[in-house]
PDB file of N, CA and C in Angstrom:
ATOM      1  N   UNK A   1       0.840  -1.174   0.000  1.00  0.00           N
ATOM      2  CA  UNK A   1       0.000   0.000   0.000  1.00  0.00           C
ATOM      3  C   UNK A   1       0.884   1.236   0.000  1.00  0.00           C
ATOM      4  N   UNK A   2       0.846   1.766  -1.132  1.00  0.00           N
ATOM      5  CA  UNK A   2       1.295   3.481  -1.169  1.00  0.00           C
ATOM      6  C   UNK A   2       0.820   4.861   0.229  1.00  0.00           C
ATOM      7  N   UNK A   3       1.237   5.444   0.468  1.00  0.00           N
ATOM      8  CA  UNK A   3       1.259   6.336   1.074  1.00  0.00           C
ATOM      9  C   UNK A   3      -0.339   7.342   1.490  1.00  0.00           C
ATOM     10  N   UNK A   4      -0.388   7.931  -0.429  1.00  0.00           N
ATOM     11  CA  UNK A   4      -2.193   8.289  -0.351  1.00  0.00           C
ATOM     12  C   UNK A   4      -2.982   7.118  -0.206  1.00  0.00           C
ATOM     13  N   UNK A   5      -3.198   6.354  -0.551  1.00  0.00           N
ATOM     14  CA  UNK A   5      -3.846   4.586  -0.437  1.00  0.00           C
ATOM     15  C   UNK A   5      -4.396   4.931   0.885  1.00  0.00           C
ATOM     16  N   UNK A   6      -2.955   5.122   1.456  1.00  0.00           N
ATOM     17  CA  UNK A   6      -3.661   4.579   3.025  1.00  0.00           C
ATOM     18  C   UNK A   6      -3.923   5.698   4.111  1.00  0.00           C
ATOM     19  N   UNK A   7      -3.770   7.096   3.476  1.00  0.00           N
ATOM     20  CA  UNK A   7      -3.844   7.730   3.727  1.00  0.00           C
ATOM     21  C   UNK A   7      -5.627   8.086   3.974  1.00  0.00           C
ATOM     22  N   UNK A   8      -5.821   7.659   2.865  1.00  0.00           N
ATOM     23  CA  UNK A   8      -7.877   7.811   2.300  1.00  0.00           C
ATOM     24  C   UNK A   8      -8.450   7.042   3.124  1.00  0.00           C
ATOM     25  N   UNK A   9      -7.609   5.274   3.086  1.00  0.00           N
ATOM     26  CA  UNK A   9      -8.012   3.995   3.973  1.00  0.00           C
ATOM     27  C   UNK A   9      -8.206   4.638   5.382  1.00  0.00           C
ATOM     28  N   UNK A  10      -7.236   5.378   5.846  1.00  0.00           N
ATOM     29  CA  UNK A  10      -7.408   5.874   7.532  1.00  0.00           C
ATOM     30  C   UNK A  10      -8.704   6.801   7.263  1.00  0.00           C
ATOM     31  N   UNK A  11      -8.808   7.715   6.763  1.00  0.00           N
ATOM     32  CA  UNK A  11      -9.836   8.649   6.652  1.00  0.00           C
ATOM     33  C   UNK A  11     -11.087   8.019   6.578  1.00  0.00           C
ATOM     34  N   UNK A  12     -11.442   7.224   5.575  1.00  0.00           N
ATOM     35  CA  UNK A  12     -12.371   6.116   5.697  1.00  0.00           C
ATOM     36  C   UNK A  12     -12.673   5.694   7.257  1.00  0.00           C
ATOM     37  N   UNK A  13     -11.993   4.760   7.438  1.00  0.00           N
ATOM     38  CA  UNK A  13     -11.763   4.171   8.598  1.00  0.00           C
ATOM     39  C   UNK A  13     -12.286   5.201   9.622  1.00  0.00           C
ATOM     40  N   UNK A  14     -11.728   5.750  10.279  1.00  0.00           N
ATOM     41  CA  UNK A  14     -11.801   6.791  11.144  1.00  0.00           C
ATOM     42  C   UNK A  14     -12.992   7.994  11.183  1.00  0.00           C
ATOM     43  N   UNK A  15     -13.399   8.045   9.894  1.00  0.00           N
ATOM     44  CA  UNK A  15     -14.661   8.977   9.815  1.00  0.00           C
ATOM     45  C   UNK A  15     -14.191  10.092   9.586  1.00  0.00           C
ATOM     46  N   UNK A  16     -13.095  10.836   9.130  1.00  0.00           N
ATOM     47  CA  UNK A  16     -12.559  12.116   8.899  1.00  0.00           C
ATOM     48  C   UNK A  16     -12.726  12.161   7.106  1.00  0.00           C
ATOM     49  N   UNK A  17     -12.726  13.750   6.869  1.00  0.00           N
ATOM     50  CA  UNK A  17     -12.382  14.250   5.438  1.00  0.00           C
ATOM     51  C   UNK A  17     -10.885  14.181   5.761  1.00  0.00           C
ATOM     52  N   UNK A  18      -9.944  14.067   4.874  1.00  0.00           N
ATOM     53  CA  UNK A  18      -8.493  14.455   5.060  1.00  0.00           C
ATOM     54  C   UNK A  18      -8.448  14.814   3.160  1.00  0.00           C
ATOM     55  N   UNK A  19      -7.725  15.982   3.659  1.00  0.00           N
ATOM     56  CA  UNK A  19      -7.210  16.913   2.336  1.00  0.00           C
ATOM     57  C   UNK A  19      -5.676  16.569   2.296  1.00  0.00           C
ATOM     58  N   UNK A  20      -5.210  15.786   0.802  1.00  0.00           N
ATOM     59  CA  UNK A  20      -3.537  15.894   0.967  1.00  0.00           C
ATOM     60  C   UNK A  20      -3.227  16.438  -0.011  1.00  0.00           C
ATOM     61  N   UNK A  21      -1.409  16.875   0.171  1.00  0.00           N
ATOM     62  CA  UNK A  21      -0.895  17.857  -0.634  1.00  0.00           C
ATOM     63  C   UNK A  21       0.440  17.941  -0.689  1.00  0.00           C
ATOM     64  N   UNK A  22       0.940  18.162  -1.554  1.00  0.00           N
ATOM     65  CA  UNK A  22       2.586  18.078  -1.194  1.00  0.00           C
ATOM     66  C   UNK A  22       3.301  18.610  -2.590  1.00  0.00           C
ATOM     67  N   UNK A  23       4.884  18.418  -2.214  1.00  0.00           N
ATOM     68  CA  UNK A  23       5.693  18.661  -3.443  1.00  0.00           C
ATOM     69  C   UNK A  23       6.123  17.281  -3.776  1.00  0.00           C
ATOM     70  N   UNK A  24       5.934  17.258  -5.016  1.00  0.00           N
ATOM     71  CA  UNK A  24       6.243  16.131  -6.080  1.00  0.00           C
ATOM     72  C   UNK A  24       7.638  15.640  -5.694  1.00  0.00           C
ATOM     73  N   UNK A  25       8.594  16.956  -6.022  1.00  0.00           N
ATOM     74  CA  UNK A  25      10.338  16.718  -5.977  1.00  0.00           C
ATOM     75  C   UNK A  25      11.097  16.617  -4.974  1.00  0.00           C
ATOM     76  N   UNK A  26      10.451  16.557  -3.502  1.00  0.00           N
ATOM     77  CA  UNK A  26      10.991  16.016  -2.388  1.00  0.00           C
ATOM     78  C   UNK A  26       9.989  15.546  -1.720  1.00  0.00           C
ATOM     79  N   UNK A  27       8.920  14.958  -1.998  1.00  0.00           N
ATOM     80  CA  UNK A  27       8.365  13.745  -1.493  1.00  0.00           C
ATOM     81  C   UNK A  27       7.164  13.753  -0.080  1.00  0.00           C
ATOM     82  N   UNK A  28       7.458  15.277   0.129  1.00  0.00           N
ATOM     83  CA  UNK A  28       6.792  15.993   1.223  1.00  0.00           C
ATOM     84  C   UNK A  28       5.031  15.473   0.457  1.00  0.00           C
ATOM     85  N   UNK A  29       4.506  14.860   1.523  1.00  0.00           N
ATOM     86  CA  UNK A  29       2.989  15.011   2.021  1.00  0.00           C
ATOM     87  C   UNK A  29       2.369  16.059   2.859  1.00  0.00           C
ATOM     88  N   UNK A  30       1.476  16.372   2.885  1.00  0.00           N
ATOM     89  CA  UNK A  30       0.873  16.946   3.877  1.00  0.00           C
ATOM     90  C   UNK A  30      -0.399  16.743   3.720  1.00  0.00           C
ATOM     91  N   UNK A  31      -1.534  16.172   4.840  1.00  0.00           N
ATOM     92  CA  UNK A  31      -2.151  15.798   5.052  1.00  0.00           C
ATOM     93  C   UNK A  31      -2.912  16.851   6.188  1.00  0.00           C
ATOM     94  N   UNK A  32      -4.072  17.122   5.779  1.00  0.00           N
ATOM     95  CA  UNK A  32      -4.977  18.303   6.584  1.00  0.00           C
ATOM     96  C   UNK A  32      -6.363  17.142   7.257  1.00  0.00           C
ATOM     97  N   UNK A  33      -6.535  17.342   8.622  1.00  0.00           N
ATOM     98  CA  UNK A  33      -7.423  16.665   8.654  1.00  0.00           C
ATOM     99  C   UNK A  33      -8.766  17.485   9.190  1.00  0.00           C
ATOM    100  N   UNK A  34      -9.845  17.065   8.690  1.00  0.00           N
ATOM    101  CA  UNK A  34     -10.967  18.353   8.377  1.00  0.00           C
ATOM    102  C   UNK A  34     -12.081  17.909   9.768  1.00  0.00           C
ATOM    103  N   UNK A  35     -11.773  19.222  10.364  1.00  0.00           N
ATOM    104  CA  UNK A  35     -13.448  18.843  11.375  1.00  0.00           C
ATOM    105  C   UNK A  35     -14.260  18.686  10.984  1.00  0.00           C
ATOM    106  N   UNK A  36     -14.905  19.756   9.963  1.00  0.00           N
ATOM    107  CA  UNK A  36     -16.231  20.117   9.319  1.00  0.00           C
ATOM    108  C   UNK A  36     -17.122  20.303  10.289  1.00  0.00           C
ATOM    109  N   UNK A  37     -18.128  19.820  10.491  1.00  0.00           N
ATOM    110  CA  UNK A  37     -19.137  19.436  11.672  1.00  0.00           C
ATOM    111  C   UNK A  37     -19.514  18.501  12.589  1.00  0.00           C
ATOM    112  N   UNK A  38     -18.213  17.603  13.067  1.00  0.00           N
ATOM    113  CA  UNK A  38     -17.947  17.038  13.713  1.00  0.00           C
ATOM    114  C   UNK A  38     -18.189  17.723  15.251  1.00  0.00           C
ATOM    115  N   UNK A  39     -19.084  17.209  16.470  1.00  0.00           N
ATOM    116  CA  UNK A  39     -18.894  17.911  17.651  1.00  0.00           C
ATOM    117  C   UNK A  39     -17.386  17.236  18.401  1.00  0.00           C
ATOM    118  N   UNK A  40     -17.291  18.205  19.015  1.00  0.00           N
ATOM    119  CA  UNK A  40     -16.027  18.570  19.923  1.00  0.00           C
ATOM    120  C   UNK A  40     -15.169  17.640  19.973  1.00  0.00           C
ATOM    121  N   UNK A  41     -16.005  16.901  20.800  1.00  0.00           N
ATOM    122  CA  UNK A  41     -15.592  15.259  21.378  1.00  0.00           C
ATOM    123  C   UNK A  41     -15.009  14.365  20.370  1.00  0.00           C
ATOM    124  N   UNK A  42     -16.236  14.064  19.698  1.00  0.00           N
ATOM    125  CA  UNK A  42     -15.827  13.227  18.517  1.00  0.00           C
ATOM    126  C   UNK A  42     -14.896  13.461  17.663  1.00  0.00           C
ATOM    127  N   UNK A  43     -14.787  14.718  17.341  1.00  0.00           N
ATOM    128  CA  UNK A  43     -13.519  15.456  16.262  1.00  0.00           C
ATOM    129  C   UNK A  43     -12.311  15.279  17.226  1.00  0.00           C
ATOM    130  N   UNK A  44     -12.018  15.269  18.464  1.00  0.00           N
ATOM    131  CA  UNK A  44     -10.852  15.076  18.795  1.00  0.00           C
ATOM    132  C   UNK A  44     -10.744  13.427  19.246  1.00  0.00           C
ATOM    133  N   UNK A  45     -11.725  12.725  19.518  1.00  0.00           N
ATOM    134  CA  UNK A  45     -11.262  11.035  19.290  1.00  0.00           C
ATOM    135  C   UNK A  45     -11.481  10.719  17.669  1.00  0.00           C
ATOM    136  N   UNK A  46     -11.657  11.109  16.932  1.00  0.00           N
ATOM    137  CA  UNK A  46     -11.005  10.971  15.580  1.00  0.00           C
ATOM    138  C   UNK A  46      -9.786  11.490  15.217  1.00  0.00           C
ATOM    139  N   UNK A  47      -9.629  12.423  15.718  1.00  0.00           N
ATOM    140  CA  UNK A  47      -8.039  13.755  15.427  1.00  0.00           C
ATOM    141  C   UNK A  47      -7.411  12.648  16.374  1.00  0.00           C
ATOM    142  N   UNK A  48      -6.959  12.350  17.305  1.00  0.00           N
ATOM    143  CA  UNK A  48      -5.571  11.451  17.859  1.00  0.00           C
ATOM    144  C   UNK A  48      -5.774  10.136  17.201  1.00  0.00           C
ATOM    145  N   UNK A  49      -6.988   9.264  16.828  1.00  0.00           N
ATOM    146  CA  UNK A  49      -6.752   8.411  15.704  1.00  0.00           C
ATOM    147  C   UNK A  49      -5.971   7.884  14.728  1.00  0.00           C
ATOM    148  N   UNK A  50      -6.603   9.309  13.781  1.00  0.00           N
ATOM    149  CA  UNK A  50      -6.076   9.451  12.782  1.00  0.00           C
ATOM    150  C   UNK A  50      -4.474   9.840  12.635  1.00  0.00           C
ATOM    151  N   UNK A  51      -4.141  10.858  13.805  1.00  0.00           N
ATOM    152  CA  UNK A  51      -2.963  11.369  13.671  1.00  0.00           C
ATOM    153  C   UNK A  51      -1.513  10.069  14.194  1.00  0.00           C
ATOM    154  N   UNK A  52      -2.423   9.061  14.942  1.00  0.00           N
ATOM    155  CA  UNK A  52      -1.671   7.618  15.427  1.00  0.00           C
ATOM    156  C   UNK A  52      -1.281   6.917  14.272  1.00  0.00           C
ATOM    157  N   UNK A  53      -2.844   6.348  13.373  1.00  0.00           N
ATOM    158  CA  UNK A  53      -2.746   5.888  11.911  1.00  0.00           C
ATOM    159  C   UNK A  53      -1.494   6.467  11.299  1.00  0.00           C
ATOM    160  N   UNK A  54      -1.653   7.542  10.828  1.00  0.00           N
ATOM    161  CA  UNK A  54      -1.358   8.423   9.576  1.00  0.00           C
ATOM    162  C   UNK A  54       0.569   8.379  10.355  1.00  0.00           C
ATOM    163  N   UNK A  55       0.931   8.317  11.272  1.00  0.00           N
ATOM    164  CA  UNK A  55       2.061   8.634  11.602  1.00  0.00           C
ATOM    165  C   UNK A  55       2.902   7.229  11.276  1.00  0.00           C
ATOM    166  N   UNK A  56       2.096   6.223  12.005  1.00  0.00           N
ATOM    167  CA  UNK A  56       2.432   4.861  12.008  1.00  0.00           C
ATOM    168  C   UNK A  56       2.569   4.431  10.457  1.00  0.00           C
ATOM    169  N   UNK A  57       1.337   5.114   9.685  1.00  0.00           N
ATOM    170  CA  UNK A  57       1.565   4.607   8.061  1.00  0.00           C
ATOM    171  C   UNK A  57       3.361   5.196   7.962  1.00  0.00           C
ATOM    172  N   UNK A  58       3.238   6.430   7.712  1.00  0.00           N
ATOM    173  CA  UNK A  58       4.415   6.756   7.251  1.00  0.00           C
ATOM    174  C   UNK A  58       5.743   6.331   7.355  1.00  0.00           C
ATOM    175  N   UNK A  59       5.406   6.231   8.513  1.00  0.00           N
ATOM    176  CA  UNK A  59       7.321   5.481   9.606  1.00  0.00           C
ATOM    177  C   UNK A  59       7.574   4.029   8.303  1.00  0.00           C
ATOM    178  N   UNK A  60       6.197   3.197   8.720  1.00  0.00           N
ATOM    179  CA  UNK A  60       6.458   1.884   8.277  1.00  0.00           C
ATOM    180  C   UNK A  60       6.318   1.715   6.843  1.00  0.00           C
ATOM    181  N   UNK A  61       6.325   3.117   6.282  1.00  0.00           N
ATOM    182  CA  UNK A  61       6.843   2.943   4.582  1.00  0.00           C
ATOM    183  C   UNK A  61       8.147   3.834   4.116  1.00  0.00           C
ATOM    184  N   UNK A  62       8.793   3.723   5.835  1.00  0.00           N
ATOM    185  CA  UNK A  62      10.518   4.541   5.318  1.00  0.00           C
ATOM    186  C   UNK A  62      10.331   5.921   5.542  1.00  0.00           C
ATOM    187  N   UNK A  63       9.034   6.615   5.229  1.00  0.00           N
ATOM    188  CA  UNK A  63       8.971   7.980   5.947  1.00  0.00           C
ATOM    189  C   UNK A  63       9.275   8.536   6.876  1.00  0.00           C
ATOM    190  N   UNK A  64       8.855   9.746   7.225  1.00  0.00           N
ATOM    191  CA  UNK A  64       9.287  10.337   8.627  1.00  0.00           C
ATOM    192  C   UNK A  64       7.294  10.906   8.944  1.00  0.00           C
ATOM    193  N   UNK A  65       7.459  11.316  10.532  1.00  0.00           N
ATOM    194  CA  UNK A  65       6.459  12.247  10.621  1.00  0.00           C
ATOM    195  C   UNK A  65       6.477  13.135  10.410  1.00  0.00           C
ATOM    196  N   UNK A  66       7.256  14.345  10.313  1.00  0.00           N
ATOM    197  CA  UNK A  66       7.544  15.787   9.739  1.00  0.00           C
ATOM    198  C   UNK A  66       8.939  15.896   9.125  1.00  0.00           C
ATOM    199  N   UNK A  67       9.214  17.127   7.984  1.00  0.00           N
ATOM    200  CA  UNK A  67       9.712  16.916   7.027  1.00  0.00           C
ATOM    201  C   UNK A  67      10.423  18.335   6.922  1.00  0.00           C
ATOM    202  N   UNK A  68       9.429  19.850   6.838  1.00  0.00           N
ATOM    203  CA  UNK A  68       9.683  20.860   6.731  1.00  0.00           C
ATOM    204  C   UNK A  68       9.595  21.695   7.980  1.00  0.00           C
ATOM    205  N   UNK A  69       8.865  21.146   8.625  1.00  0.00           N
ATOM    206  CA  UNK A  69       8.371  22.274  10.027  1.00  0.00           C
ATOM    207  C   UNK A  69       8.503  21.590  11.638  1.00  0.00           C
ATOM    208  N   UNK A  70       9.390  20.803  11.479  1.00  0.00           N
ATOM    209  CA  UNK A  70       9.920  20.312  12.614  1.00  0.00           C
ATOM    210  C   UNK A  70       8.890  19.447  13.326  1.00  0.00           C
ATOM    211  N   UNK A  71       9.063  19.146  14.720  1.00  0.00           N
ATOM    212  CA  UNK A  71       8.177  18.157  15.274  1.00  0.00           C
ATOM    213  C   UNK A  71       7.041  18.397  16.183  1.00  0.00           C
ATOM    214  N   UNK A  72       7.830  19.513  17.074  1.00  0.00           N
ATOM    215  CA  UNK A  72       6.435  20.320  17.550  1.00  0.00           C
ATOM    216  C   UNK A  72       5.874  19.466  18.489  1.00  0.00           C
ATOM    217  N   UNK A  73       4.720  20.359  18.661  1.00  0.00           N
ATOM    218  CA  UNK A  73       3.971  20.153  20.095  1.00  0.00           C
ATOM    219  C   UNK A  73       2.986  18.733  19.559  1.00  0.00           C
ATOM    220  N   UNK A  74       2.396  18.805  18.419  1.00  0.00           N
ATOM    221  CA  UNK A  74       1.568  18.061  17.889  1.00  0.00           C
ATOM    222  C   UNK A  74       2.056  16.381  17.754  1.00  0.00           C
ATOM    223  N   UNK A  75       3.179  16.462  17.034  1.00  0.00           N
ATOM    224  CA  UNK A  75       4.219  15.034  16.978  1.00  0.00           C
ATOM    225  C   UNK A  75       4.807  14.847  18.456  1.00  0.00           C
ATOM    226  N   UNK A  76       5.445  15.433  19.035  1.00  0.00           N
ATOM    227  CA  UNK A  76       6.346  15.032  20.199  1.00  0.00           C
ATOM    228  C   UNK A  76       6.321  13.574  20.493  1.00  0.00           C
ATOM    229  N   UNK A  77       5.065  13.633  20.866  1.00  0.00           N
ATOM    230  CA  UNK A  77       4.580  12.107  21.591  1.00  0.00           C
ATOM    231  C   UNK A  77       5.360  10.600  20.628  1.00  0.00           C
ATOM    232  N   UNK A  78       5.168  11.222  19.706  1.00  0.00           N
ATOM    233  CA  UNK A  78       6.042   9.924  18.090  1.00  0.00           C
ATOM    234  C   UNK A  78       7.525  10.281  17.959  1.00  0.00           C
ATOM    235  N   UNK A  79       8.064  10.968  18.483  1.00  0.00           N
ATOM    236  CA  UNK A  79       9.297  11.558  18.194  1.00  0.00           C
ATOM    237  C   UNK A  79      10.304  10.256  18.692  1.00  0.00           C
ATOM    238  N   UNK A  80      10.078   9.698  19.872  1.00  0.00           N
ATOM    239  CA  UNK A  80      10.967   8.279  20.510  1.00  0.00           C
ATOM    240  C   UNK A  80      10.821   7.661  18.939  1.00  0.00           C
ATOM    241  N   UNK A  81       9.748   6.891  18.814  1.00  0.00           N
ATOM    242  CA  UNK A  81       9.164   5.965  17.882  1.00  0.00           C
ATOM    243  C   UNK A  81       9.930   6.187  16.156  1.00  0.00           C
ATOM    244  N   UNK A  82      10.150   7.622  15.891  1.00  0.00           N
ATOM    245  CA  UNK A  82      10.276   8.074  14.813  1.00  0.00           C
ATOM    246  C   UNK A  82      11.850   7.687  14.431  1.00  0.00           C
ATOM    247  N   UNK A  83      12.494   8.464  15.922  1.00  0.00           N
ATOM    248  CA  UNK A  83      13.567   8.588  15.253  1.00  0.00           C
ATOM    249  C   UNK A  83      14.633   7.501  16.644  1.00  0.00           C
ATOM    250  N   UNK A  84      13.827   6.766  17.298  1.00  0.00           N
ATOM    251  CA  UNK A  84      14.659   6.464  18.635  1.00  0.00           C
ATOM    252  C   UNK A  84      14.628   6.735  20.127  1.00  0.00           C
ATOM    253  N   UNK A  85      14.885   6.379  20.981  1.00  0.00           N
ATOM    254  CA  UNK A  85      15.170   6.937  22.280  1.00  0.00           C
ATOM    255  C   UNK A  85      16.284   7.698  22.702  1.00  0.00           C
ATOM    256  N   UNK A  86      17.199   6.365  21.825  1.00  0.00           N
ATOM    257  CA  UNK A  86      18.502   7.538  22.297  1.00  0.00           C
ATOM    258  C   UNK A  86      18.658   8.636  21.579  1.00  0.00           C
ATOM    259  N   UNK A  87      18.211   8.703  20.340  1.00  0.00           N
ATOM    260  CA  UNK A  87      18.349   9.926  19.941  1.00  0.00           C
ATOM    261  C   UNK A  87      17.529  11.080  20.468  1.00  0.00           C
ATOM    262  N   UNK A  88      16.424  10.989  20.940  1.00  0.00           N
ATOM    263  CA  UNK A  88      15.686  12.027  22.116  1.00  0.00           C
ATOM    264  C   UNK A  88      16.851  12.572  22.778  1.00  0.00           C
ATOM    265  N   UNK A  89      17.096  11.219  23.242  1.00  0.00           N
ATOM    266  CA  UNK A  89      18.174  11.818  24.805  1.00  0.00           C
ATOM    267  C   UNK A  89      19.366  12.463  24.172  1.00  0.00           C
ATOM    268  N   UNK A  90      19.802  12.400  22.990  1.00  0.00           N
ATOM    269  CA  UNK A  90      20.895  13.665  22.849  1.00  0.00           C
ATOM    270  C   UNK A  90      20.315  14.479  22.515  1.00  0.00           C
ATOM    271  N   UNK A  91      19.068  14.725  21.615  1.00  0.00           N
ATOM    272  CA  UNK A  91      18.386  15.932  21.859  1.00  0.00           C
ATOM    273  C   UNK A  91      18.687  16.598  23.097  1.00  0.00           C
ATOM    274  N   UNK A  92      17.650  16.301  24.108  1.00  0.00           N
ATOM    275  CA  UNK A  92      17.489  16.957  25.335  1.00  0.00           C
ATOM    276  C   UNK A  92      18.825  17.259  25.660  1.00  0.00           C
ATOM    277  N   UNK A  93      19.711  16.330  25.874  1.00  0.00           N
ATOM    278  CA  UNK A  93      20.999  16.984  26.287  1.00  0.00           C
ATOM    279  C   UNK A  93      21.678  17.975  26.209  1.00  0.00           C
ATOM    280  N   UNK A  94      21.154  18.076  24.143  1.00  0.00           N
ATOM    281  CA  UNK A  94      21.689  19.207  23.810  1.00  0.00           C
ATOM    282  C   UNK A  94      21.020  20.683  24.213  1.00  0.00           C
ATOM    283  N   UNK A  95      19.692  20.084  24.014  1.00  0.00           N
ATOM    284  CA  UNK A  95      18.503  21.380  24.384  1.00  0.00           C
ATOM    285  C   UNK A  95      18.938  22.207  25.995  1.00  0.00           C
ATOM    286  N   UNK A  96      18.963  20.736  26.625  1.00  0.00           N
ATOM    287  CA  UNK A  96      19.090  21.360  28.510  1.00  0.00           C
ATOM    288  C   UNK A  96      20.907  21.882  28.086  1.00  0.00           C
ATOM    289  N   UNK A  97      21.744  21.892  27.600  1.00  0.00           N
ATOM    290  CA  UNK A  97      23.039  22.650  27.692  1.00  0.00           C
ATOM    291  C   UNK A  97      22.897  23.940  26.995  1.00  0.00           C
ATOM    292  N   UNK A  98      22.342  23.921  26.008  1.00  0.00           N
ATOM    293  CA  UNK A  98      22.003  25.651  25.420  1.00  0.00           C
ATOM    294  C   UNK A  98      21.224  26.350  25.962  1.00  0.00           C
ATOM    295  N   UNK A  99      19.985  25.645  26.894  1.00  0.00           N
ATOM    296  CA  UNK A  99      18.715  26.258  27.114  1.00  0.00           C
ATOM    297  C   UNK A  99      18.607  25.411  28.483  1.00  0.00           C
ATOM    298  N   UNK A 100      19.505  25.954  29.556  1.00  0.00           N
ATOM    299  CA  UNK A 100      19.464  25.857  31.172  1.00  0.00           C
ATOM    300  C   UNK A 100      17.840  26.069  31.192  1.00  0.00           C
ATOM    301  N   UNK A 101      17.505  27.225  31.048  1.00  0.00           N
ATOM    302  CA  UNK A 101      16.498  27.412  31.676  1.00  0.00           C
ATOM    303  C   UNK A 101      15.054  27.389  30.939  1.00  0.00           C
ATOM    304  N   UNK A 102      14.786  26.736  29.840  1.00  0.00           N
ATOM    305  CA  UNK A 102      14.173  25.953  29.332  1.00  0.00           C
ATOM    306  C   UNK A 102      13.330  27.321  29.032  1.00  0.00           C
ATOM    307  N   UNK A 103      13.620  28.431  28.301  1.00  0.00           N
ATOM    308  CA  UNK A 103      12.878  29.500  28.109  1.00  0.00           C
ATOM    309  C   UNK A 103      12.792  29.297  26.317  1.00  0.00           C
ATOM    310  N   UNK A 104      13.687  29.029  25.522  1.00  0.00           N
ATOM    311  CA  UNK A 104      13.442  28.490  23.836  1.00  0.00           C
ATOM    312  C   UNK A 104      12.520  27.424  23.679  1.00  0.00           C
ATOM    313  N   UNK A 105      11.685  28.326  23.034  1.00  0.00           N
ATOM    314  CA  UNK A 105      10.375  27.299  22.702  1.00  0.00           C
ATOM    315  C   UNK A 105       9.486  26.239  23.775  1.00  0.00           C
ATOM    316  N   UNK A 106       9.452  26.911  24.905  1.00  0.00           N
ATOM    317  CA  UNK A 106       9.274  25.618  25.901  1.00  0.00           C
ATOM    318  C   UNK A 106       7.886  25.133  25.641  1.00  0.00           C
ATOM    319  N   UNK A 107       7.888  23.644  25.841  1.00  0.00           N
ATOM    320  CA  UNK A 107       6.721  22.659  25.806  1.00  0.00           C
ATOM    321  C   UNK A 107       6.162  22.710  24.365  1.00  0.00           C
ATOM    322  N   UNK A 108       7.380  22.946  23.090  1.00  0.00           N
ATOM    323  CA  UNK A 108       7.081  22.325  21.770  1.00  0.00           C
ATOM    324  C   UNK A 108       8.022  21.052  21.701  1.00  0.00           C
ATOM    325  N   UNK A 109       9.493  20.603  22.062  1.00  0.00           N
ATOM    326  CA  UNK A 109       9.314  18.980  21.680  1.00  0.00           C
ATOM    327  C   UNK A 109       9.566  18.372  23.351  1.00  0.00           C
ATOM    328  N   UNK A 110      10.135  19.083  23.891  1.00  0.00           N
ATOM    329  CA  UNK A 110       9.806  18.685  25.309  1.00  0.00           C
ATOM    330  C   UNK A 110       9.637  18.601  26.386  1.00  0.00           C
ATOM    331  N   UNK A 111       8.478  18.173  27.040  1.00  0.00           N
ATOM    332  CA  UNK A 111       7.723  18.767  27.785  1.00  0.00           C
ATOM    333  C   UNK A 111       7.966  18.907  29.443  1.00  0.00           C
TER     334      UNK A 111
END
């Protein structure tokens, strides 16, 4: 299964519209996932769903979860999974030696 394939398959699945989009020449997806008129509740136990699916597709076809705009508050939680544990932990290492006092960007990759 290709990438959009299963991209639609989760949307299906899950009960969401998802809008995708990307550049052809570096391989970037982007995937919008649509409330519409979904109430509250339901739009956000579909939104961590989908965003579990859609992350898990990618990894396990060689992808990454983010590409252009870093990992953020939204990914964090996949960031072990994505790229490792130990590589977190030299993250942070590096983060807590530049940024003692945790004032750069705090509580976008960790929390």
């Amino acid at each position: 299964m290709g990438l959009l394939q299963g991209v639609h398959e989760i949307g299906e699945r899950v009960g969401l519209r998802l809008l995708s989009f990307g550049h052809a020449g570096d391989g970037n997806v982007h995937v919008n996932l649509m409330k519409d008129d979904l109430p509250d509740d339901l739009w956000q136990e579909c939104l961590t769903e989908a965003q579990r699916e859609l992350y898990h597709l990618a990894l396990s076809l060689g992808g990454t979860i983010t590409g252009e705009h870093g990992i953020g508050a939204t990914r964090r939680g996949y960031l072990a999974e994505a790229i490792g544990p130990e590589a977190v932990a030299i993250m942070r290492t590096i983060k807590d030696a530049i940024d003692p006092l945790g004032i750069m960007n705090p509580q976008k990759v960790f929390a």
